[in-house]
C-alpha atoms as a PDB file:
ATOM      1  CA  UNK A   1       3.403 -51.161  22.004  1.00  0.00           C
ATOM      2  CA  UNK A   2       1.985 -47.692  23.219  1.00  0.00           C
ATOM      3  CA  UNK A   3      -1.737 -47.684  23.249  1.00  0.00           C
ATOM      4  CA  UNK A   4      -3.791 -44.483  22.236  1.00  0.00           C
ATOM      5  CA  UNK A   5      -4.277 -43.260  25.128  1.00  0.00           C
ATOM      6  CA  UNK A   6      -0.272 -43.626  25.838  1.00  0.00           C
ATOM      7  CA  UNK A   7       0.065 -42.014  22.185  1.00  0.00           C
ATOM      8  CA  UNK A   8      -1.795 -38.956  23.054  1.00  0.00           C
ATOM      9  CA  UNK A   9       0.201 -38.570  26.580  1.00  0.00           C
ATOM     10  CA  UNK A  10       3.208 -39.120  24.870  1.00  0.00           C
ATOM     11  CA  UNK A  11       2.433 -36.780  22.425  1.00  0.00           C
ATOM     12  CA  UNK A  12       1.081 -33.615  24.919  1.00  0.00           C
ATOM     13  CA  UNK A  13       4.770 -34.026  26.525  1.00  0.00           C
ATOM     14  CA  UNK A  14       6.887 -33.772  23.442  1.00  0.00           C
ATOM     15  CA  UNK A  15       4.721 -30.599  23.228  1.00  0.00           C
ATOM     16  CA  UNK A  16       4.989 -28.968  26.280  1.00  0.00           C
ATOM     17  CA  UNK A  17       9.021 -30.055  25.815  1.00  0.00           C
ATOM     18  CA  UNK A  18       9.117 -27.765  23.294  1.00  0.00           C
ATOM     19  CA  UNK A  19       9.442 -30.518  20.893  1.00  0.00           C
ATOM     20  CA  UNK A  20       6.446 -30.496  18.931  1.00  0.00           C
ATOM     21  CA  UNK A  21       5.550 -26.688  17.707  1.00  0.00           C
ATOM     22  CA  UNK A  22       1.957 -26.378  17.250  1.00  0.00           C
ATOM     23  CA  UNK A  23       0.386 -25.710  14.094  1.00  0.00           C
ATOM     24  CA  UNK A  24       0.779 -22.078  12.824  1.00  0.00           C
ATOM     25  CA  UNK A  25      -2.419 -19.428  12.281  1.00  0.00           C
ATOM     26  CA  UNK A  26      -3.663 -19.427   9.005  1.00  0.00           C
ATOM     27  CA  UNK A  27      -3.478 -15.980   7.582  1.00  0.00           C
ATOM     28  CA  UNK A  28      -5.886 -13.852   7.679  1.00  0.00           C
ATOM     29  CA  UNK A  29      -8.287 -13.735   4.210  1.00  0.00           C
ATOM     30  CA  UNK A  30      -7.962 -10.807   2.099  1.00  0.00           C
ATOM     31  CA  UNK A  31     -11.149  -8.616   1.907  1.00  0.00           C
ATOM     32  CA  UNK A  32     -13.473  -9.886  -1.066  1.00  0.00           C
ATOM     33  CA  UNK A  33     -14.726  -6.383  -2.713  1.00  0.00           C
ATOM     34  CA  UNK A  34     -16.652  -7.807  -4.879  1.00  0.00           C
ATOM     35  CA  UNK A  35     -19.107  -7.890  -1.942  1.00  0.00           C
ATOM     36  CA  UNK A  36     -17.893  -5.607   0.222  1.00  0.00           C
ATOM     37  CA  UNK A  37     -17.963  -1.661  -0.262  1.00  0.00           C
ATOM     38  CA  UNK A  38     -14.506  -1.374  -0.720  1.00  0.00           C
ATOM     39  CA  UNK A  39     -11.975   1.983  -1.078  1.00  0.00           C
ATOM     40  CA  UNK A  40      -7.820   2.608  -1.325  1.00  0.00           C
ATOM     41  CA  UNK A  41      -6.465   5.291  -0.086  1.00  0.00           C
ATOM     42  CA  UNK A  42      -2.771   5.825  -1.683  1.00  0.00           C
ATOM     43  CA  UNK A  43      -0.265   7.977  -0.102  1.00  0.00           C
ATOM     44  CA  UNK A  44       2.438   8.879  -2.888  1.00  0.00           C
ATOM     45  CA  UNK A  45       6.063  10.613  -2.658  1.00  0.00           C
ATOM     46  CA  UNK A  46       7.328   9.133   0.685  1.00  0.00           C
ATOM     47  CA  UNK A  47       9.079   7.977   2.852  1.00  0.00           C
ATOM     48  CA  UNK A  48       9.670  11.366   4.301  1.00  0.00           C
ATOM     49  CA  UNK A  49       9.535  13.094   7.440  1.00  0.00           C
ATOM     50  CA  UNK A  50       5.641  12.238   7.959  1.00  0.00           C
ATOM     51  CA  UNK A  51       5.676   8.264   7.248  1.00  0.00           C
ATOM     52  CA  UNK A  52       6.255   7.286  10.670  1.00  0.00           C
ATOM     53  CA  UNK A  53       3.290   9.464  11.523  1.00  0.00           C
ATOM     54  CA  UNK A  54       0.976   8.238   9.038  1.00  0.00           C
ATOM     55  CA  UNK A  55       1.748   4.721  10.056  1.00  0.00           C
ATOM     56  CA  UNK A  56       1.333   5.607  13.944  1.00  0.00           C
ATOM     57  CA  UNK A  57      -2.138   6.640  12.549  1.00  0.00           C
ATOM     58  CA  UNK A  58      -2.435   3.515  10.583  1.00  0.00           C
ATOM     59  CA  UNK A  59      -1.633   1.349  13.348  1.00  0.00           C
ATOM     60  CA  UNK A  60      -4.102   2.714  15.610  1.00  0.00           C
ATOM     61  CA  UNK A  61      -6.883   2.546  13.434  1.00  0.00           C
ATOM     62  CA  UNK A  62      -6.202  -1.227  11.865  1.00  0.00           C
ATOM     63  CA  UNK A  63      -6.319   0.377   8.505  1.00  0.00           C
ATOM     64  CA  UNK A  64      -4.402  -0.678   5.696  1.00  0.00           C
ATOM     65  CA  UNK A  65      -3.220   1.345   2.595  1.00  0.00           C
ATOM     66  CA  UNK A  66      -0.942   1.389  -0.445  1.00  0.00           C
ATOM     67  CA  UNK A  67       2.476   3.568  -0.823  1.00  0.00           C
ATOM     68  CA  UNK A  68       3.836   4.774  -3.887  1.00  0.00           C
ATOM     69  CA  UNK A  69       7.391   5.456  -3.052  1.00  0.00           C
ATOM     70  CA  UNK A  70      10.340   7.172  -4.839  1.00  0.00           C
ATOM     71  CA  UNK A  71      13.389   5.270  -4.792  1.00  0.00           C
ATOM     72  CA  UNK A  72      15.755   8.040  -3.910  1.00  0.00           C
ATOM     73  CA  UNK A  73      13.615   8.673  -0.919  1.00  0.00           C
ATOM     74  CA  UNK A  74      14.165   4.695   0.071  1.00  0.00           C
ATOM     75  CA  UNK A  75      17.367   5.053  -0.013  1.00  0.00           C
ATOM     76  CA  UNK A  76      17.086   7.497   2.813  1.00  0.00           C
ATOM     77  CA  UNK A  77      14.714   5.697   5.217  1.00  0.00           C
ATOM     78  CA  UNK A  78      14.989   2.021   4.380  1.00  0.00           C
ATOM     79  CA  UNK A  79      13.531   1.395   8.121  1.00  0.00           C
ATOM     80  CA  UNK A  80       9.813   2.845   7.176  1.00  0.00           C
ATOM     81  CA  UNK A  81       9.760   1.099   4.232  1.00  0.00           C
ATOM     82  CA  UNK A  82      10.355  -2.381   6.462  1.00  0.00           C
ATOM     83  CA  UNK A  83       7.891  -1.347   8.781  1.00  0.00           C
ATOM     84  CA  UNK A  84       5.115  -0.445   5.699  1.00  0.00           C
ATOM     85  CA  UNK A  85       5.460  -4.098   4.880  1.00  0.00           C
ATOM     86  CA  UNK A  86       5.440  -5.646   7.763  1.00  0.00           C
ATOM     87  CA  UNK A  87       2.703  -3.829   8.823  1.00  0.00           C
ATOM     88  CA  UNK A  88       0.537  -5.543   6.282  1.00  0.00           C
ATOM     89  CA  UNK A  89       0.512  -1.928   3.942  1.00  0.00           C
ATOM     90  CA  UNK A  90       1.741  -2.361   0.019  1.00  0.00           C
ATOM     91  CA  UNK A  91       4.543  -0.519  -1.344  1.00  0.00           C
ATOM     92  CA  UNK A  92       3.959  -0.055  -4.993  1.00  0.00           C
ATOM     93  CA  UNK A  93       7.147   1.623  -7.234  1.00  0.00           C
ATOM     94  CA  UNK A  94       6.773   5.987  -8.204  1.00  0.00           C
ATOM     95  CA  UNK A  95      10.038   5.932 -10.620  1.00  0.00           C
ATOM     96  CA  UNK A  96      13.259   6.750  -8.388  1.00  0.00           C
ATOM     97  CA  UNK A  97      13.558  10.461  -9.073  1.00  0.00           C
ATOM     98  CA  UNK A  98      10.289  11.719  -9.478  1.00  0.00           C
ATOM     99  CA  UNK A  99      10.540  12.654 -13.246  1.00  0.00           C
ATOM    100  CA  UNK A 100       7.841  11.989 -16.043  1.00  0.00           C
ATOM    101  CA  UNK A 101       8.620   9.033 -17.569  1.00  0.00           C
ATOM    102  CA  UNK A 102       7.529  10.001 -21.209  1.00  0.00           C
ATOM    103  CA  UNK A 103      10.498  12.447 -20.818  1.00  0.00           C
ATOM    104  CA  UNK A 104      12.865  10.088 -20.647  1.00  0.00           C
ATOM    105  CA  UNK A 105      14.751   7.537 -22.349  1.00  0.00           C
ATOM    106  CA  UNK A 106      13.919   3.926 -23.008  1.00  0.00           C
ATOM    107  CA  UNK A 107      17.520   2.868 -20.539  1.00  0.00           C
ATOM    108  CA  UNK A 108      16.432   5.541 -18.541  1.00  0.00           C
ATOM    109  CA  UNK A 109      13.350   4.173 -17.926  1.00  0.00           C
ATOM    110  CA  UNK A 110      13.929   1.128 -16.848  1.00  0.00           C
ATOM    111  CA  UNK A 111      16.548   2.194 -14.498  1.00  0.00           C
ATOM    112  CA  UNK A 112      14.022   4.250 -12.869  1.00  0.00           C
ATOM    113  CA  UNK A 113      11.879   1.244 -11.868  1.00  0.00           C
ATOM    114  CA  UNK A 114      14.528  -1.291 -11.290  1.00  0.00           C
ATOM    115  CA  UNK A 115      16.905   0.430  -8.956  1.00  0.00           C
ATOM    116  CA  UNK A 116      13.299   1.444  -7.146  1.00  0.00           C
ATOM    117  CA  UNK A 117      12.621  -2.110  -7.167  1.00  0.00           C
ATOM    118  CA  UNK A 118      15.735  -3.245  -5.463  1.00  0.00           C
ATOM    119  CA  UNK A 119      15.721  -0.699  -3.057  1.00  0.00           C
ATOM    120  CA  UNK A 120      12.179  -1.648  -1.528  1.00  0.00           C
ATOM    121  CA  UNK A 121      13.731  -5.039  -1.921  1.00  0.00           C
ATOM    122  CA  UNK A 122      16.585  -4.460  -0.247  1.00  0.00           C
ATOM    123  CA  UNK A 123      15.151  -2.300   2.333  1.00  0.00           C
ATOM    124  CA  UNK A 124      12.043  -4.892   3.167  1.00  0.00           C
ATOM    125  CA  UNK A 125      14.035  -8.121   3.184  1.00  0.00           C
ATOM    126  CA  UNK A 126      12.666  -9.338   0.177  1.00  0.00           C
ATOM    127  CA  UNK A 127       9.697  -7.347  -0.690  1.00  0.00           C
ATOM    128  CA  UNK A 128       9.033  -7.529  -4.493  1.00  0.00           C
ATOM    129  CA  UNK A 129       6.271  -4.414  -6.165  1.00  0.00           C
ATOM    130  CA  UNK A 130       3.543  -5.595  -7.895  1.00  0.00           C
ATOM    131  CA  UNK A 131       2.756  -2.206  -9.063  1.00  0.00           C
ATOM    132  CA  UNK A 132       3.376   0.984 -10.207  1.00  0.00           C
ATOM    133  CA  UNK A 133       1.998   4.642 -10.486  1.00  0.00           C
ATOM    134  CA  UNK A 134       3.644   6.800 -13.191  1.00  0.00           C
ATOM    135  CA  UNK A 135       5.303   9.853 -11.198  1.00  0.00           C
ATOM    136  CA  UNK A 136       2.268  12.766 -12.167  1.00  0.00           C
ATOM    137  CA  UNK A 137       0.676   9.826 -13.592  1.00  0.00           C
ATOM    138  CA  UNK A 138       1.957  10.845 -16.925  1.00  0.00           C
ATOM    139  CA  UNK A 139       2.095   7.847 -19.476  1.00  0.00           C
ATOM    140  CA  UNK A 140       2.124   7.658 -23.035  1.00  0.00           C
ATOM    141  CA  UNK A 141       2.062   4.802 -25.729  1.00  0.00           C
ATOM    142  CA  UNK A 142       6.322   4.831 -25.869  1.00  0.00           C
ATOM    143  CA  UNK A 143       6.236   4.554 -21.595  1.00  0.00           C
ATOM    144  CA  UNK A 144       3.576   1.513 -22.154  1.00  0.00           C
ATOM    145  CA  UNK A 145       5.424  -0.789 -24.414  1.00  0.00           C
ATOM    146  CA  UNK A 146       8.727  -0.498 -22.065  1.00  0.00           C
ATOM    147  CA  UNK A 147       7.237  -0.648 -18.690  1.00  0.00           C
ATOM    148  CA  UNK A 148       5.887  -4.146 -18.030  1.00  0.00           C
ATOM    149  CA  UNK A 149       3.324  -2.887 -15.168  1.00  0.00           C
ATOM    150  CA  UNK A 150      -0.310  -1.432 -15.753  1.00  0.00           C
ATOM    151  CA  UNK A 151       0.047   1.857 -14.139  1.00  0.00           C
ATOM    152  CA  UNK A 152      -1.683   2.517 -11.192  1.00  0.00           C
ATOM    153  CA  UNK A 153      -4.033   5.839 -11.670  1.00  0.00           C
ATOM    154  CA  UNK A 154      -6.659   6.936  -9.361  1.00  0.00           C
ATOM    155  CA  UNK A 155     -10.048   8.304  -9.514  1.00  0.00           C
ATOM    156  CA  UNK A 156     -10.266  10.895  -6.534  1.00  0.00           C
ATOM    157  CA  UNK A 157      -7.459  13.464  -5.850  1.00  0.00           C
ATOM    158  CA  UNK A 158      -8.680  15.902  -4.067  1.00  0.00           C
ATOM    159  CA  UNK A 159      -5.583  17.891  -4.753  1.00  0.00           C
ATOM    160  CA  UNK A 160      -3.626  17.933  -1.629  1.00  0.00           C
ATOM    161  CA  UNK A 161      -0.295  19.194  -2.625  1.00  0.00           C
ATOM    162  CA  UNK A 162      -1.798  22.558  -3.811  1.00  0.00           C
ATOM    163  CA  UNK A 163      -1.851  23.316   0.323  1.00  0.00           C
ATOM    164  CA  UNK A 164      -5.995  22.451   1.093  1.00  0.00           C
ATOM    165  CA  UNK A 165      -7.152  23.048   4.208  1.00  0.00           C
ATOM    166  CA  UNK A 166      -7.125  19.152   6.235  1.00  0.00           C
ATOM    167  CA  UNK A 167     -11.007  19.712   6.747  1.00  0.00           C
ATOM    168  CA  UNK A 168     -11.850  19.911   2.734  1.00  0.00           C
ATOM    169  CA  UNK A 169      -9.473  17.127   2.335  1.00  0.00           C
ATOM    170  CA  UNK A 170     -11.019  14.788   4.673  1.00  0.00           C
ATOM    171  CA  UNK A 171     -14.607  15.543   3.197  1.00  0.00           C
ATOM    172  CA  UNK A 172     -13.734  15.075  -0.164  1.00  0.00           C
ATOM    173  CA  UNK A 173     -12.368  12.107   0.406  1.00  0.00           C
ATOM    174  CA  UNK A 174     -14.680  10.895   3.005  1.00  0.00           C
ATOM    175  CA  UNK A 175     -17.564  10.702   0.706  1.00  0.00           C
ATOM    176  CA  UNK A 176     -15.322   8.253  -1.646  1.00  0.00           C
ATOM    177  CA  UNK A 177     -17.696   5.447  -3.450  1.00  0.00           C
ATOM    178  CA  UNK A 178     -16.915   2.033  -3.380  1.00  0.00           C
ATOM    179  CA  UNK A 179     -14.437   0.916  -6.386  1.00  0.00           C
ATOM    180  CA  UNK A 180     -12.065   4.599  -5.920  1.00  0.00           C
ATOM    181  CA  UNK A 181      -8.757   4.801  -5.436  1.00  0.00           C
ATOM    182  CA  UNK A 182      -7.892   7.603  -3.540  1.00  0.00           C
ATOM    183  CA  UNK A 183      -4.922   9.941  -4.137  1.00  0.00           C
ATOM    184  CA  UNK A 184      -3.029  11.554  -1.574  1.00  0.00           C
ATOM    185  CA  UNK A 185       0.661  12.378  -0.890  1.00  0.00           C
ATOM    186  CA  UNK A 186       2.512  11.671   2.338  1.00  0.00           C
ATOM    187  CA  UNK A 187       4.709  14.856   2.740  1.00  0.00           C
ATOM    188  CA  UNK A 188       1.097  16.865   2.943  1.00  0.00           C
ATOM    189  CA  UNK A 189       0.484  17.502   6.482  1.00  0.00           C
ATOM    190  CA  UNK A 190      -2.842  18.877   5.989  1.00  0.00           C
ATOM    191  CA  UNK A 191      -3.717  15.077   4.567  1.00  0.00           C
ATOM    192  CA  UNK A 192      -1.414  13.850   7.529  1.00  0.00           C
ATOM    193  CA  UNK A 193      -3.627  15.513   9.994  1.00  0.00           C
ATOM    194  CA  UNK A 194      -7.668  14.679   7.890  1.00  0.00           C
ATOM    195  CA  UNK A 195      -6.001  10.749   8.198  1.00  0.00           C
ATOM    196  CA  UNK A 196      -7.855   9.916  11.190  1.00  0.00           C
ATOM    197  CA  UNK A 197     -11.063  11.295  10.115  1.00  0.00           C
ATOM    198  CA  UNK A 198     -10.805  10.218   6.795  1.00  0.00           C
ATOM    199  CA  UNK A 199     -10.977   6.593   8.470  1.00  0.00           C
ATOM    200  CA  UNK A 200     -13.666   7.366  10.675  1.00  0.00           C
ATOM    201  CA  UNK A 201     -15.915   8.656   7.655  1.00  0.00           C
ATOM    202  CA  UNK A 202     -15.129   6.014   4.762  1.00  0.00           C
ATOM    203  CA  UNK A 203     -15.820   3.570   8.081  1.00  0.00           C
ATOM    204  CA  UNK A 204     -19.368   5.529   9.523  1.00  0.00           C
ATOM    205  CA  UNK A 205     -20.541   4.942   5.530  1.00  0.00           C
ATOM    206  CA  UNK A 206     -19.505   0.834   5.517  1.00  0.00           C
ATOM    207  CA  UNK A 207     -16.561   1.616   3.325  1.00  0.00           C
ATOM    208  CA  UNK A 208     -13.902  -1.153   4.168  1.00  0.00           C
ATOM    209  CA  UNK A 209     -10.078   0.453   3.594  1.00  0.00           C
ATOM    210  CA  UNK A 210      -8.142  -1.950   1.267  1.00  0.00           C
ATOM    211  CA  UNK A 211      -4.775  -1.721  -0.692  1.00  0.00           C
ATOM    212  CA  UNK A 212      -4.941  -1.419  -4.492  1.00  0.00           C
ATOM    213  CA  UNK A 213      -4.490  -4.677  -5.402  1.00  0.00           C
ATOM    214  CA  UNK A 214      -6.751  -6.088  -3.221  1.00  0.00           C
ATOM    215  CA  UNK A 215      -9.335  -3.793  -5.017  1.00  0.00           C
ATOM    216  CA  UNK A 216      -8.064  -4.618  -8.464  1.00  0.00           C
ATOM    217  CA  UNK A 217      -8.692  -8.241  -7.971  1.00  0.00           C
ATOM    218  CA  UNK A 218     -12.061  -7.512  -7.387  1.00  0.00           C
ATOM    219  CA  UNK A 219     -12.633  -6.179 -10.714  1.00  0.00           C
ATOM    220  CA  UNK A 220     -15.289  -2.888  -8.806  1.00  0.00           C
ATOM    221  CA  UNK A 221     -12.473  -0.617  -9.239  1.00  0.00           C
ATOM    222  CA  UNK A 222     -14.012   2.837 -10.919  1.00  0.00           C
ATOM    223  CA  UNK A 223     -12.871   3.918 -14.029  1.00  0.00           C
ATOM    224  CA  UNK A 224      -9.046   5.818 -13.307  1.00  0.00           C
ATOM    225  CA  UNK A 225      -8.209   9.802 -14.469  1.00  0.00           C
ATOM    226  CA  UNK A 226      -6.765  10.321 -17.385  1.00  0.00           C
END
């Protein structure tokens, strides 16, 4: 009969045999925004030839956002969209071509989201979208009853894609309140380059950086655009 003290010497050199693997971390909690001052930044339209910069940025700066990606763009760069998720960012579904969904049919709908679904899927090893933003964020009553997501709006866009200069960008979106979801679009390099001080301004006011859903759950999320 092994004693307790011969248990626990017994047991340390299984361990350091390598038989006995030691307990895992537990994961890290999720923000709680209902008490923090919480914003997401969205980045819509990639991957593309600036995701692997935005993520460099990302990386640096421990901040975490959520994509909207097109599916024919996925298709194209399957290796950013792995790295999005496992760097901790979402990846939420923007249709695979890029077309208003109230212009299309009801097959042609749902084609859109589920070949954009199994390409993240595929391309993550095993990802599966939570959400979606409607490409333009164009919706109607018809696109409601076939699409089984809430869309995804926002309630800050400080209009990147009409060619801003990076400095208005960042301070429009640097003065974000708590509860907005922020609307920007990867393939911008103006919104590529206000990233970093984007971070460092949300940051400066206590704004913690969170992905969409994480803000959802809250239930602080401002009212969306129409």
């Amino acid at each position: 009969m092994i004693g307790k003290s011969g248990s626990w010497i017994l047991l340390g050199a299984l361990f350091l045999q390598g038989c006995v693997e030691p307990a895992p971390s537990p994961a890290p909690l999720a923000p709680d925004c209902s008490t923090l001052r919480c914003v997401a930044l969205t980045l819509d339209g990639g991957p593309d030839g600036n995701t692997a910069k935005i993520l460099d940025i990302l990386a640096q700066n421990r901040a975490k956002v959520t994509f909207f990606v097109i599916g024919s763009q996925v298709s194209k760069a399957p290796e950013l969209v792995k790295r999005m998720v496992d760097e901790g960012h979402e990846v939420g579904n923007h249709g695979w071509s890029h077309v208003p969904f109230p212009s299309l049919t009801e097959l042609q709908i749902r084609a859109e989201l589920a070949n954009t679904n199994q390409a993240i899927f595929d391309a993550s090893g095993g990802y599966e979208v939570q959400i979606f933003r409607p490409p333009y964020g164009s919706y109607s009553p018809r696109v409601a009853a076939i699409v089984s997501y809430n869309p995804v709006l926002w309630n800050l866009d400080p209009n990147d894609w009409e060619g801003g200069r990076s400095a208005e960008i960042s301070r429009q979106v640097g003065m974000a309140q708590p509860g907005t979801i922020v609307l920007m679009h990867s393939f911008v390099a103006a919104s590529v380059r206000a990233l970093p001080d984007i971070i460092q301004q949300l940051r400066a006011r206590g704004i913690t950086l969170v992905t969409v859903s994480e803000l959802l759950r809250s239930g602080r999320s401002r009212p969306a655009l129409p």
